[in-house]
PDB file of N, CA and C in Angstrom:
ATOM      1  N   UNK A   1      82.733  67.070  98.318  1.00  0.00           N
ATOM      2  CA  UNK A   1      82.503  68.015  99.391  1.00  0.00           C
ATOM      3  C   UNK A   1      83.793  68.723  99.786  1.00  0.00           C
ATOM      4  N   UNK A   2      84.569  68.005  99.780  1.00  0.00           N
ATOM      5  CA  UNK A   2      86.126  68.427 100.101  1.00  0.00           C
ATOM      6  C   UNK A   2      86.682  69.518  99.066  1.00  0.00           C
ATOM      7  N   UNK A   3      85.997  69.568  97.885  1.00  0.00           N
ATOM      8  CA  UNK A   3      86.420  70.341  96.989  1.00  0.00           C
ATOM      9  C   UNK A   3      85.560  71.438  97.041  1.00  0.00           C
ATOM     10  N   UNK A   4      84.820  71.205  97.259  1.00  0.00           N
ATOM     11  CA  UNK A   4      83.865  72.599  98.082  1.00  0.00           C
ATOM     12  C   UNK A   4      84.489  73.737  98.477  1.00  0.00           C
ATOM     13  N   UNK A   5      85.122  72.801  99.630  1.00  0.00           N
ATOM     14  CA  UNK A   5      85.270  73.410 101.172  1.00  0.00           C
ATOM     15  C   UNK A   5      86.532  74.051 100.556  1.00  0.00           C
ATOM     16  N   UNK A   6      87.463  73.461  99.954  1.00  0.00           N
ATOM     17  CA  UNK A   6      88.585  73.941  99.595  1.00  0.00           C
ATOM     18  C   UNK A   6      88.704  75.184  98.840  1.00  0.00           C
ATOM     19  N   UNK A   7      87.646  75.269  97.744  1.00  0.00           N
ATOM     20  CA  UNK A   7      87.336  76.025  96.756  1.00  0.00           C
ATOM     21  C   UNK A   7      86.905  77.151  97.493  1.00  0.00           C
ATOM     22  N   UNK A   8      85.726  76.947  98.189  1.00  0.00           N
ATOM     23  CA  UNK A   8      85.298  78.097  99.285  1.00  0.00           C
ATOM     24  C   UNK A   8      86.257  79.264 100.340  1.00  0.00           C
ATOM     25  N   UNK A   9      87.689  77.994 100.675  1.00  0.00           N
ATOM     26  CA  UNK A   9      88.697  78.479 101.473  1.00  0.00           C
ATOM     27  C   UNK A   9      89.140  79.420 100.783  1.00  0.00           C
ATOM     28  N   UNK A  10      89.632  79.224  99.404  1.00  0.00           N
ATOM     29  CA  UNK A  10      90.957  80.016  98.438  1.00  0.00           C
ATOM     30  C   UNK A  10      89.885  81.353  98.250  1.00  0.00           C
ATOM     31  N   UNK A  11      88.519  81.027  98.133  1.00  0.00           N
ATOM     32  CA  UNK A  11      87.586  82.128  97.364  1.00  0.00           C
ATOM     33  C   UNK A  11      87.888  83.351  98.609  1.00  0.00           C
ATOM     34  N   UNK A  12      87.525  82.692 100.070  1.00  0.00           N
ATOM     35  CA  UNK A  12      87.446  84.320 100.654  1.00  0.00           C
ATOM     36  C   UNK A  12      89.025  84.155 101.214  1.00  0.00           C
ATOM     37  N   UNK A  13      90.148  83.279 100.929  1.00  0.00           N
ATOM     38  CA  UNK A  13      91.345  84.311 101.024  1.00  0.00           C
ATOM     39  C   UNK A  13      91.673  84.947 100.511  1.00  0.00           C
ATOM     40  N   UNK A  14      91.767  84.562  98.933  1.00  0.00           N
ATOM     41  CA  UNK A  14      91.583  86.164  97.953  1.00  0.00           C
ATOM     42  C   UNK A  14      90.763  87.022  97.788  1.00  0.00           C
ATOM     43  N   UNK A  15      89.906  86.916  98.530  1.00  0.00           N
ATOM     44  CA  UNK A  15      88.940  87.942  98.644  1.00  0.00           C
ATOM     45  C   UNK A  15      89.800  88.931  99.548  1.00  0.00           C
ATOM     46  N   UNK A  16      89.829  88.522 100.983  1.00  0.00           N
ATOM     47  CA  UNK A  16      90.539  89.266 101.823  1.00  0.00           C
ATOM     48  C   UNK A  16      91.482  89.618 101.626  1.00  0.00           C
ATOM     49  N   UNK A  17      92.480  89.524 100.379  1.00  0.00           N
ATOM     50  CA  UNK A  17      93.702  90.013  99.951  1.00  0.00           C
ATOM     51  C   UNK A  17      93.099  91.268  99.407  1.00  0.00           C
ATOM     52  N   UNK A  18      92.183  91.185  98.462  1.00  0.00           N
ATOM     53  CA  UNK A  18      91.785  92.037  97.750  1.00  0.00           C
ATOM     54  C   UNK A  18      91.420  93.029  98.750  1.00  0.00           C
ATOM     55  N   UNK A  19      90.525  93.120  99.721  1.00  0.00           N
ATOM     56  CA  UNK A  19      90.433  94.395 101.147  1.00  0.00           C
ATOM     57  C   UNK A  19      91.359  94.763 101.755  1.00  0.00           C
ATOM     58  N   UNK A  20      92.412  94.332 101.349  1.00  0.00           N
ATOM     59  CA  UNK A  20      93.621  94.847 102.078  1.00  0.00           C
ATOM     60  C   UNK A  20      94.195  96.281 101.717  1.00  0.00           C
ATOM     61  N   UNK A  21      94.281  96.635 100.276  1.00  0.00           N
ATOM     62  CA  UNK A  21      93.931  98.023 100.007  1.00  0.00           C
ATOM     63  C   UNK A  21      95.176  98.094  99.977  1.00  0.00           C
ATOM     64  N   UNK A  22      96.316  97.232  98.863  1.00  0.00           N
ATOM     65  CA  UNK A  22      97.627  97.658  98.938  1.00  0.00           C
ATOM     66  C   UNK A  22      98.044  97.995  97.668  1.00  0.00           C
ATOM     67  N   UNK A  23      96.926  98.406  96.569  1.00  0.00           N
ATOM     68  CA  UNK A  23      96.986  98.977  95.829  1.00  0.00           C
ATOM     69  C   UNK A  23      96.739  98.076  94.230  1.00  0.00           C
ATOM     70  N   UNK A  24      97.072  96.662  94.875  1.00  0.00           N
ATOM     71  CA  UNK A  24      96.624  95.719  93.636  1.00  0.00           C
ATOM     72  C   UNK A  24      96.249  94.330  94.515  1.00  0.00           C
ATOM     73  N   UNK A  25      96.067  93.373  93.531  1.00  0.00           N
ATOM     74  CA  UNK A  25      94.961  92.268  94.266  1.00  0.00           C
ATOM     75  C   UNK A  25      96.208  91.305  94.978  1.00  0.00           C
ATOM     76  N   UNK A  26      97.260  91.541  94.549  1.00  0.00           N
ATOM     77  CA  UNK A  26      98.195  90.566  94.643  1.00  0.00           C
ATOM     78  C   UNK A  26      99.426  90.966  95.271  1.00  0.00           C
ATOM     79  N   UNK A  27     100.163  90.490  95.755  1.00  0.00           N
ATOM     80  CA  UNK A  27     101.639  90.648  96.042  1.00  0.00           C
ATOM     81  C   UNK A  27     102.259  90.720  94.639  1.00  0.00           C
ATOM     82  N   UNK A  28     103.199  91.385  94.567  1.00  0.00           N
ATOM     83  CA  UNK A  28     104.645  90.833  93.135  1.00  0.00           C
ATOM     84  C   UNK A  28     104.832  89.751  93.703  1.00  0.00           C
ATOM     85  N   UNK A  29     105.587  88.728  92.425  1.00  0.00           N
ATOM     86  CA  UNK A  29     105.932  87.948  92.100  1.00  0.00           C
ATOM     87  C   UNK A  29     107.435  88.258  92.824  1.00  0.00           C
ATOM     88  N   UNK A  30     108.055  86.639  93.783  1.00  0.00           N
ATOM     89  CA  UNK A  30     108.912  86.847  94.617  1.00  0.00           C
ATOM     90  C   UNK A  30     110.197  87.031  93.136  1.00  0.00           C
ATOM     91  N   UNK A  31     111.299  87.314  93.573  1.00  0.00           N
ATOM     92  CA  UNK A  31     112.556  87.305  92.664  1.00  0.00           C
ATOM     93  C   UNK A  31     113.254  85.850  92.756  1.00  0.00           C
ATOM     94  N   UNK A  32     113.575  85.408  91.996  1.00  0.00           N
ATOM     95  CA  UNK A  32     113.923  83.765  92.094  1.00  0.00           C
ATOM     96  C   UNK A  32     115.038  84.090  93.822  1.00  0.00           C
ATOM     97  N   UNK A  33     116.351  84.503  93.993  1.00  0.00           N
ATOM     98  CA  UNK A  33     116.671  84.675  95.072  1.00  0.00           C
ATOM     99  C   UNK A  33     115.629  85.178  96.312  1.00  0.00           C
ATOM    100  N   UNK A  34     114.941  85.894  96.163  1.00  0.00           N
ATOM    101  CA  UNK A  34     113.905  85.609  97.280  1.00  0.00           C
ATOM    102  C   UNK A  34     113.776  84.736  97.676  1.00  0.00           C
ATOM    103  N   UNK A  35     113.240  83.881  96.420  1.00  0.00           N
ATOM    104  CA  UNK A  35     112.080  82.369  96.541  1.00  0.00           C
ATOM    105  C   UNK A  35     112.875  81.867  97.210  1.00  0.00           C
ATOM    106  N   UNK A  36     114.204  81.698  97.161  1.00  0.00           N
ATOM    107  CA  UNK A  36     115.634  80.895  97.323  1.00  0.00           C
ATOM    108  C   UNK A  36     115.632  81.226  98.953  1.00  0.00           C
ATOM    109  N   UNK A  37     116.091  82.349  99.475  1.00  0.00           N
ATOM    110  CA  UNK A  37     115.822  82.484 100.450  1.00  0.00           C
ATOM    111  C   UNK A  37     114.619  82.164 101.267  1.00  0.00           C
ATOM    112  N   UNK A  38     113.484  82.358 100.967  1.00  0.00           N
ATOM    113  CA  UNK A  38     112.541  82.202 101.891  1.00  0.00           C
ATOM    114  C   UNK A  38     112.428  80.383 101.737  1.00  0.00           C
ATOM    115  N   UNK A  39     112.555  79.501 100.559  1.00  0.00           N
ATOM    116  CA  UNK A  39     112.589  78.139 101.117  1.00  0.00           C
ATOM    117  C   UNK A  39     113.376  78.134 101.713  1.00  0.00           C
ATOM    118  N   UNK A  40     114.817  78.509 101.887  1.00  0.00           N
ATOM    119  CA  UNK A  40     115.838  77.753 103.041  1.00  0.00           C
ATOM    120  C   UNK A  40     115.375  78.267 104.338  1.00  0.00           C
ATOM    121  N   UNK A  41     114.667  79.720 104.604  1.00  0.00           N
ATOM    122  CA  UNK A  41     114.373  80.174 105.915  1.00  0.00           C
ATOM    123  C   UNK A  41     113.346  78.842 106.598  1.00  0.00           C
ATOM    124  N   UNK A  42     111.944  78.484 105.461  1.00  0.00           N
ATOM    125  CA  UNK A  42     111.470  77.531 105.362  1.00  0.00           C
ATOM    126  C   UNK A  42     111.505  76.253 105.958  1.00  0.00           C
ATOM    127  N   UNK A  43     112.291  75.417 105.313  1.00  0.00           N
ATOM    128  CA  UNK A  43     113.002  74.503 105.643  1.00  0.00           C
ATOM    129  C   UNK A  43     113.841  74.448 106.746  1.00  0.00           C
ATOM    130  N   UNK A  44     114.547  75.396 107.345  1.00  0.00           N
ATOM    131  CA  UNK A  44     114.408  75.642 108.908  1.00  0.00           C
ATOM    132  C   UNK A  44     113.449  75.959 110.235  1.00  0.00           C
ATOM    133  N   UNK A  45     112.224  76.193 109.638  1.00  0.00           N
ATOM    134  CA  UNK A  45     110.913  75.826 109.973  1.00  0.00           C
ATOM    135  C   UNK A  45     110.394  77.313 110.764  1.00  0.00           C
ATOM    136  N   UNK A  46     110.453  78.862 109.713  1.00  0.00           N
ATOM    137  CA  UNK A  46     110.601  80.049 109.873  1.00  0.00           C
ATOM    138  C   UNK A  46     108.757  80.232 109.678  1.00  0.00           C
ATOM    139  N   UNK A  47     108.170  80.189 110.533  1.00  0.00           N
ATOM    140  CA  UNK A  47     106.670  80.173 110.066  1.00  0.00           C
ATOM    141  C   UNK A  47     106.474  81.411 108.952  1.00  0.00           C
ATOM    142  N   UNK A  48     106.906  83.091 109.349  1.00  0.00           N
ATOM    143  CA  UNK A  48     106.910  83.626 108.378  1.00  0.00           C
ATOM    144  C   UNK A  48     107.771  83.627 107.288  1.00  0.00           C
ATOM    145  N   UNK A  49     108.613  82.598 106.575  1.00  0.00           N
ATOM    146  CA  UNK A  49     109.229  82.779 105.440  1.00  0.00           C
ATOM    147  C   UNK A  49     108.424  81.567 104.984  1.00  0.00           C
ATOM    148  N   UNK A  50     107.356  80.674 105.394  1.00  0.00           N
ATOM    149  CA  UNK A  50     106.266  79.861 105.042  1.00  0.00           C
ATOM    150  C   UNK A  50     104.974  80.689 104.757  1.00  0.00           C
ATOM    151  N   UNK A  51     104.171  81.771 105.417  1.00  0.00           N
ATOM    152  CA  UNK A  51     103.387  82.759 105.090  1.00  0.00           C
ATOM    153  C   UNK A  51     103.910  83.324 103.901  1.00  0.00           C
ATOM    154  N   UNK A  52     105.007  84.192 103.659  1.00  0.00           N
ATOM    155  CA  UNK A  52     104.905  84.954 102.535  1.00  0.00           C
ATOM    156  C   UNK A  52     105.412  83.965 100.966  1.00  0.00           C
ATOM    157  N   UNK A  53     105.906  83.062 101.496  1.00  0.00           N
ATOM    158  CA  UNK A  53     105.855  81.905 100.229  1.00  0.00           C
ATOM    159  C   UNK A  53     104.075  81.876 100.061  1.00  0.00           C
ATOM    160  N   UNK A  54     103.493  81.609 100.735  1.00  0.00           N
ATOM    161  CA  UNK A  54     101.724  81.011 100.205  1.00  0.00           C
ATOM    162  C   UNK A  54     101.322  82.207  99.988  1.00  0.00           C
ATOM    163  N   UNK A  55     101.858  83.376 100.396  1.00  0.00           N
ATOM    164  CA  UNK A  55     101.020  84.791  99.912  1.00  0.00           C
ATOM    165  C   UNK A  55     101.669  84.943  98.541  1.00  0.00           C
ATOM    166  N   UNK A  56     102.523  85.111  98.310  1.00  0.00           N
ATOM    167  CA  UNK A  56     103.448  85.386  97.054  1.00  0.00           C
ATOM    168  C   UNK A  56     102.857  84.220  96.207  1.00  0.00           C
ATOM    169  N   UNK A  57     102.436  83.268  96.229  1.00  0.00           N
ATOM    170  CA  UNK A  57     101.776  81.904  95.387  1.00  0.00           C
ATOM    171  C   UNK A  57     100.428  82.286  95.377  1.00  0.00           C
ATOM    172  N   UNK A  58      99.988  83.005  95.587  1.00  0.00           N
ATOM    173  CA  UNK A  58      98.203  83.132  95.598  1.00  0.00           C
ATOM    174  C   UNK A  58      97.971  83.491  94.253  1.00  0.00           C
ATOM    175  N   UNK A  59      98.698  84.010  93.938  1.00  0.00           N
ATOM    176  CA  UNK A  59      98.805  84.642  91.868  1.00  0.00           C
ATOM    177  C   UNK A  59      98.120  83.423  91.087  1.00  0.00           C
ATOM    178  N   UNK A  60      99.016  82.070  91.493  1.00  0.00           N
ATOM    179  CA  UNK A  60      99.156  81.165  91.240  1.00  0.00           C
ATOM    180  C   UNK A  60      98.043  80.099  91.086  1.00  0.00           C
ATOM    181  N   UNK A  61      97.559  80.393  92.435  1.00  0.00           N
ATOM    182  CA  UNK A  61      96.069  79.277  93.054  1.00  0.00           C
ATOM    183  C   UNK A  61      94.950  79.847  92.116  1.00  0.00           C
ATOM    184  N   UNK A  62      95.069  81.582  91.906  1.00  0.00           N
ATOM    185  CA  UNK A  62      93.754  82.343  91.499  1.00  0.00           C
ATOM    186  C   UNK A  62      93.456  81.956  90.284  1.00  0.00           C
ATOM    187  N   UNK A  63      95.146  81.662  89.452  1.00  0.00           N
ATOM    188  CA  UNK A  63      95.295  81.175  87.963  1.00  0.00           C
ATOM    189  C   UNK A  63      94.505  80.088  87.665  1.00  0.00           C
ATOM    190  N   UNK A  64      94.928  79.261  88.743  1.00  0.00           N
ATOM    191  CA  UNK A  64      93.985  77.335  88.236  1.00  0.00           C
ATOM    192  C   UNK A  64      92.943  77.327  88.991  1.00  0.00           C
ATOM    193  N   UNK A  65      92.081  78.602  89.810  1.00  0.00           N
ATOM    194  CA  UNK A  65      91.253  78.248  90.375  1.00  0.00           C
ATOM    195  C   UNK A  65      90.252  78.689  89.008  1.00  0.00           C
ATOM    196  N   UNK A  66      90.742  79.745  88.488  1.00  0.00           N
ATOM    197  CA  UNK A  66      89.987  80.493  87.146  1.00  0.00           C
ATOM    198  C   UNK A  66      90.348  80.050  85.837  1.00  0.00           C
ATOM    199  N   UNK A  67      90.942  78.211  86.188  1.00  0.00           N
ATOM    200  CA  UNK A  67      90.909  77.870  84.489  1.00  0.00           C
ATOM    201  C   UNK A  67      90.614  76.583  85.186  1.00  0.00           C
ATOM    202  N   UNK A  68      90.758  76.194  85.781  1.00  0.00           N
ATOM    203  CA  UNK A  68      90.291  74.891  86.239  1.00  0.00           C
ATOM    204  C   UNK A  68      88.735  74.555  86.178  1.00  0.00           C
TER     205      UNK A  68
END
């Protein structure tokens, strides 16, 4: 059931990425110094350098949600 619910979650957040109308389904892929930066912002406990890490990873979830 838990895998449901989970599966269900990721389905309409990428959905709602996709209505966002920013011209593709996804964010780019962060630049390794990005990534770098936004974990240390992170790890100082920066709620948005934690948002655009899980937005920038959604590429990611969509990958093993569609081979899994």
């Amino acid at each position: 059931m838990l895998s449901a619910t989970l599966l269900l979650l990721c389905n309409s957040l990428l959905f709602s990425l996709r209505l966002e109308g920013n011209g593709s389904s996804f964010p780019k892929p962060l630049s390794a110094a990005e990534e770098k930066m936004y974990l240390e912002r992170f790890s100082q406990g920066d709620v948005e350098a934690r948002n655009v890490l899980i937005e920038h990873n959604l590429r990611l979830v969509a990958h093993i949600i569609n081979n899994g």
